[in-house]
N, C-alpha and C. Protein backbone atom coordinates (compact mmCIF):
# COMPACT_ATOMS: atom_id res chain seq x y z
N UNK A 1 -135.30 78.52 146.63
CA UNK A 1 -135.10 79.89 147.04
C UNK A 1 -133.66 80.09 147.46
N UNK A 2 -133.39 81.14 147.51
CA UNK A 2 -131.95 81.37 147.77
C UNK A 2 -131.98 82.00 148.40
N UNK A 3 -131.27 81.56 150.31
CA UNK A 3 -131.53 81.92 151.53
C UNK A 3 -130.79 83.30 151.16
N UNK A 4 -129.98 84.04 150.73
CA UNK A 4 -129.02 85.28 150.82
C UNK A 4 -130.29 86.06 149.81
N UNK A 5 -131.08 85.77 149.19
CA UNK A 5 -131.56 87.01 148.40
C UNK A 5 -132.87 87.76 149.12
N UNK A 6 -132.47 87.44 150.32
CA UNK A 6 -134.12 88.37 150.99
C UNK A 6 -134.99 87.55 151.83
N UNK A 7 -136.13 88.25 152.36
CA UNK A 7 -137.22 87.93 152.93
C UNK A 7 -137.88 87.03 152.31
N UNK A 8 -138.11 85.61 153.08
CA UNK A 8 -139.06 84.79 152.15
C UNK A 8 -140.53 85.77 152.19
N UNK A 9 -141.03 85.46 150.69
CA UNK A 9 -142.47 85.85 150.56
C UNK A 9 -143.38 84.92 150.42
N UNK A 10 -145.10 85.52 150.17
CA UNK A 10 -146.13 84.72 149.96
C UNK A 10 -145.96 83.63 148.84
N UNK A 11 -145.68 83.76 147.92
CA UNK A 11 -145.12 82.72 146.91
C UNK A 11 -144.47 81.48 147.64
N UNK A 12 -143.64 81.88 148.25
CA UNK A 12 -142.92 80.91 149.27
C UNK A 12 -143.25 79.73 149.94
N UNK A 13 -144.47 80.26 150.73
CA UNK A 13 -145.23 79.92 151.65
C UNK A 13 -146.22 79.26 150.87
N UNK A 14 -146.60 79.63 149.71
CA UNK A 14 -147.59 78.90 148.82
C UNK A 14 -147.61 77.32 148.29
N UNK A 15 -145.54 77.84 148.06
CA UNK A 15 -144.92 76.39 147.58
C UNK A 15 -144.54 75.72 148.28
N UNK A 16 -144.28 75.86 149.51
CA UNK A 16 -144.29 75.08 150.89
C UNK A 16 -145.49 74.41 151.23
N UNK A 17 -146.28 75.03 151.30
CA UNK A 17 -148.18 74.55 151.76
C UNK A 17 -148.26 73.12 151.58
N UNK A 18 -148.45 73.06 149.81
CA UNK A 18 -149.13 72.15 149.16
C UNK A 18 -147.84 70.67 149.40
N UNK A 19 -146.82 71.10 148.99
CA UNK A 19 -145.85 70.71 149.14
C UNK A 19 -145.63 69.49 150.57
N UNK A 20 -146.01 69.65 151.55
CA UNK A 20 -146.27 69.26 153.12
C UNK A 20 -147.19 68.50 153.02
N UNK A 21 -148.63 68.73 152.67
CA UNK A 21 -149.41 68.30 152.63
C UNK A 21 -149.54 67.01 151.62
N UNK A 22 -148.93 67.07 150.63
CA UNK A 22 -148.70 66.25 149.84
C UNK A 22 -147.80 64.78 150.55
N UNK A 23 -147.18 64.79 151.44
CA UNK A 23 -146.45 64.37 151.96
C UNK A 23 -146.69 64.07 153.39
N UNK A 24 -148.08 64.67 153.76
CA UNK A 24 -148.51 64.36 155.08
C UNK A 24 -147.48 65.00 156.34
N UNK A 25 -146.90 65.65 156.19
CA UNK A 25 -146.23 66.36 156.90
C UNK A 25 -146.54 67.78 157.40
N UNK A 26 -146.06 68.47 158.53
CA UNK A 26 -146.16 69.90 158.78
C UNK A 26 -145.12 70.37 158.20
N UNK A 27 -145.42 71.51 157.37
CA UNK A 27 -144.31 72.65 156.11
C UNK A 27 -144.20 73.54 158.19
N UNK A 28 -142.84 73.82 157.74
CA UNK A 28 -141.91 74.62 158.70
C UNK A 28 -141.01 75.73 158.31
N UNK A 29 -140.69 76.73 157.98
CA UNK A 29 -140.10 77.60 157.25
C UNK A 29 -139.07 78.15 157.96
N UNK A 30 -137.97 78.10 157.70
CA UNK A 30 -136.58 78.85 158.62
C UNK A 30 -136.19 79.89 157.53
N UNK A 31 -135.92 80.74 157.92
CA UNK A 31 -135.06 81.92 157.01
C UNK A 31 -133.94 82.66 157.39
N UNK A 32 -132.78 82.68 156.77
CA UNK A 32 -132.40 83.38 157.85
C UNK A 32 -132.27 85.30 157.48
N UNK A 33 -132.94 85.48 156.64
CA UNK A 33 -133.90 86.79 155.98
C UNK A 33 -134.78 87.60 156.49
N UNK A 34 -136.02 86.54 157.16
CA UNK A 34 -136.73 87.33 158.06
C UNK A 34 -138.46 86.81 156.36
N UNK A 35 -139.06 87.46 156.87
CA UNK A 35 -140.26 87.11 155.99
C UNK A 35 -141.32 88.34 155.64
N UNK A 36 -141.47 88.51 154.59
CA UNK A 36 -142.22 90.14 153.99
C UNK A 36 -143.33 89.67 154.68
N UNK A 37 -144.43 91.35 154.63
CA UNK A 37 -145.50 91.10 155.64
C UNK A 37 -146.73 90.17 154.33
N UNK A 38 -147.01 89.76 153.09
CA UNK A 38 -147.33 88.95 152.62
C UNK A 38 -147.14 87.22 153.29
N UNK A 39 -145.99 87.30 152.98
CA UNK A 39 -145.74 85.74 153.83
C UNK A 39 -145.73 85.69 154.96
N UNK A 40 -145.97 86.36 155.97
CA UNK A 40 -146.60 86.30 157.46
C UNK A 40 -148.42 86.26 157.19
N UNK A 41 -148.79 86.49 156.65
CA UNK A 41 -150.18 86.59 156.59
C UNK A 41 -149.95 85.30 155.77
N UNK A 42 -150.09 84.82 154.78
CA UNK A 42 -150.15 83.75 154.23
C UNK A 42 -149.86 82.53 155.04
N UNK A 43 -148.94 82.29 155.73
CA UNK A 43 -148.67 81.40 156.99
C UNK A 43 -149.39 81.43 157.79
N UNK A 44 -149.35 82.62 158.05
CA UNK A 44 -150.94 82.58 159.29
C UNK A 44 -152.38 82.47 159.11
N UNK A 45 -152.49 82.49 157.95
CA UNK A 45 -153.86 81.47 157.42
C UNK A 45 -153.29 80.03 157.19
N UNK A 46 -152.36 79.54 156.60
CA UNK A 46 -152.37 78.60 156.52
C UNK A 46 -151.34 77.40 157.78
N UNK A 47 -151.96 78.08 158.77
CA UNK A 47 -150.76 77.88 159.90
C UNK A 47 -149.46 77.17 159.67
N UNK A 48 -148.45 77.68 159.42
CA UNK A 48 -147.06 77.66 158.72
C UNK A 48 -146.33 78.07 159.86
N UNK A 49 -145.49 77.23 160.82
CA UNK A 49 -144.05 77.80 161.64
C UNK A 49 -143.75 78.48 160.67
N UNK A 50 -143.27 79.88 161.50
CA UNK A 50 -141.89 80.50 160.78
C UNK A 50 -140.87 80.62 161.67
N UNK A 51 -139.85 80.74 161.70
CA UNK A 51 -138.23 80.71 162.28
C UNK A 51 -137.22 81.62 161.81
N UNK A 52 -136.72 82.21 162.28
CA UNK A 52 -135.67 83.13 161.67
C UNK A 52 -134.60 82.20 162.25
N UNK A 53 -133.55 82.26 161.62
CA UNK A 53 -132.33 81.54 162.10
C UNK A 53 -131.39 83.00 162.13
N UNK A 54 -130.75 83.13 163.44
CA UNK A 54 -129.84 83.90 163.84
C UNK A 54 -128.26 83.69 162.97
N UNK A 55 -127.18 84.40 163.49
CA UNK A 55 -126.02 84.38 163.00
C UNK A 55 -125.53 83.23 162.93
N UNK A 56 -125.51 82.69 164.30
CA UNK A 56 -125.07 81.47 164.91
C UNK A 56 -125.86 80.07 164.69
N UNK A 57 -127.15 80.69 163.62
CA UNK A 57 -127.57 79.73 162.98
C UNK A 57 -129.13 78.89 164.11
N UNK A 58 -128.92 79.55 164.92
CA UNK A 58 -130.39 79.10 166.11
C UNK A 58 -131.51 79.42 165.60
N UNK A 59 -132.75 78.62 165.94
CA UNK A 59 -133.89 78.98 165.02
C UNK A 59 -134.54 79.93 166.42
N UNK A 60 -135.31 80.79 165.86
CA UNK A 60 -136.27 81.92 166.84
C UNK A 60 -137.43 81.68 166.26
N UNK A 61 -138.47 81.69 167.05
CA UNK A 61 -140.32 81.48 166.64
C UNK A 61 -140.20 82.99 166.08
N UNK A 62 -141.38 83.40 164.77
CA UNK A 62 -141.46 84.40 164.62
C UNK A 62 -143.13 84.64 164.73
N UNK A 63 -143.74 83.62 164.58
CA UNK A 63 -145.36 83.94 164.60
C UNK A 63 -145.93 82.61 165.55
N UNK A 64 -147.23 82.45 165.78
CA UNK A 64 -148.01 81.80 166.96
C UNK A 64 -147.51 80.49 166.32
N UNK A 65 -147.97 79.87 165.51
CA UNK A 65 -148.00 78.83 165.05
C UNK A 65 -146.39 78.13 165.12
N UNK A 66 -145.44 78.80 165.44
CA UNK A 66 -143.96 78.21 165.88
C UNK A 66 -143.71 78.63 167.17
N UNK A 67 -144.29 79.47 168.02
CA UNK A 67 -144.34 79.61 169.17
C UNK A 67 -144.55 78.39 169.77
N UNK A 68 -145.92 77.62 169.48
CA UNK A 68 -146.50 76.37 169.94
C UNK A 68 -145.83 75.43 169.28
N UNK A 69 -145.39 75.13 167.95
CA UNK A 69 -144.27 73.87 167.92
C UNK A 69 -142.91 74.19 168.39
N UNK A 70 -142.31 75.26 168.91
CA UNK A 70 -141.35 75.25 169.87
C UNK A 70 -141.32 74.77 171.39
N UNK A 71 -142.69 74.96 171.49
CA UNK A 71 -143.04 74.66 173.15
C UNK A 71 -142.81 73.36 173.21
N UNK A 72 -142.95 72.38 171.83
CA UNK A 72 -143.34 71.10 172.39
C UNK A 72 -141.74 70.24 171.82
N UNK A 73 -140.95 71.21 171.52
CA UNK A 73 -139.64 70.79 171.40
C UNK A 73 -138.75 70.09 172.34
N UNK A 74 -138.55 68.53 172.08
CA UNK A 74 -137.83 68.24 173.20
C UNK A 74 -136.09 68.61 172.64
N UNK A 75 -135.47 69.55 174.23
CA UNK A 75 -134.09 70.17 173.97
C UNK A 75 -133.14 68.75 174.43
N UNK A 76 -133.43 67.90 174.87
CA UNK A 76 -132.32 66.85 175.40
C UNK A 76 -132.31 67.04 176.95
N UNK A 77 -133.10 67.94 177.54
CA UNK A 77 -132.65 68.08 178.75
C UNK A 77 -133.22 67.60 179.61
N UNK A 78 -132.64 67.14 180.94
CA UNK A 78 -133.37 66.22 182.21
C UNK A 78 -134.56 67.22 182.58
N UNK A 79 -135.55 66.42 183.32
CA UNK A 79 -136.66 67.12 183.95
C UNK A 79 -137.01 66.63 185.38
């Protein structure tokens, strides 16, 4: 995909899925586009982080399912 041409869509998210799974991994999606309302629903059945990445390139949770793998992000910092 080519991060400058738009909103990732459901297609997207489709080829990510299988893709992860194949590999035993969690699929994670950053954009820095933003995501059509297809590929928010498609992720959210198939619980898929999504992330928008800002100017400065920082990732932002955009739906539940990256809300909760953000929470469990360790930042480097003392506790």
């Amino acid at each position: 995909m080519d991060p400058t041409a738009g909103p990732a869509v459901g297609r997207d998210v489709e080829c990510l899925w299988p893709t992860a799974m194949a590999e035993s991994a969690r699929g994670t999606y950053f954009s820095p586009a933003g995501y059509a309302g297809d590929a928010r629903a498609r992720a959210e059945l198939l619980d898929v982080p999504f992330f928008v990445l800002d100017p400065t390139g920082a990732a932002r949770p955009v739906n539940a399912s990256a809300v909760a793998l953000d929470a469990t992000a360790d930042r480097g910092t003392a506790r």
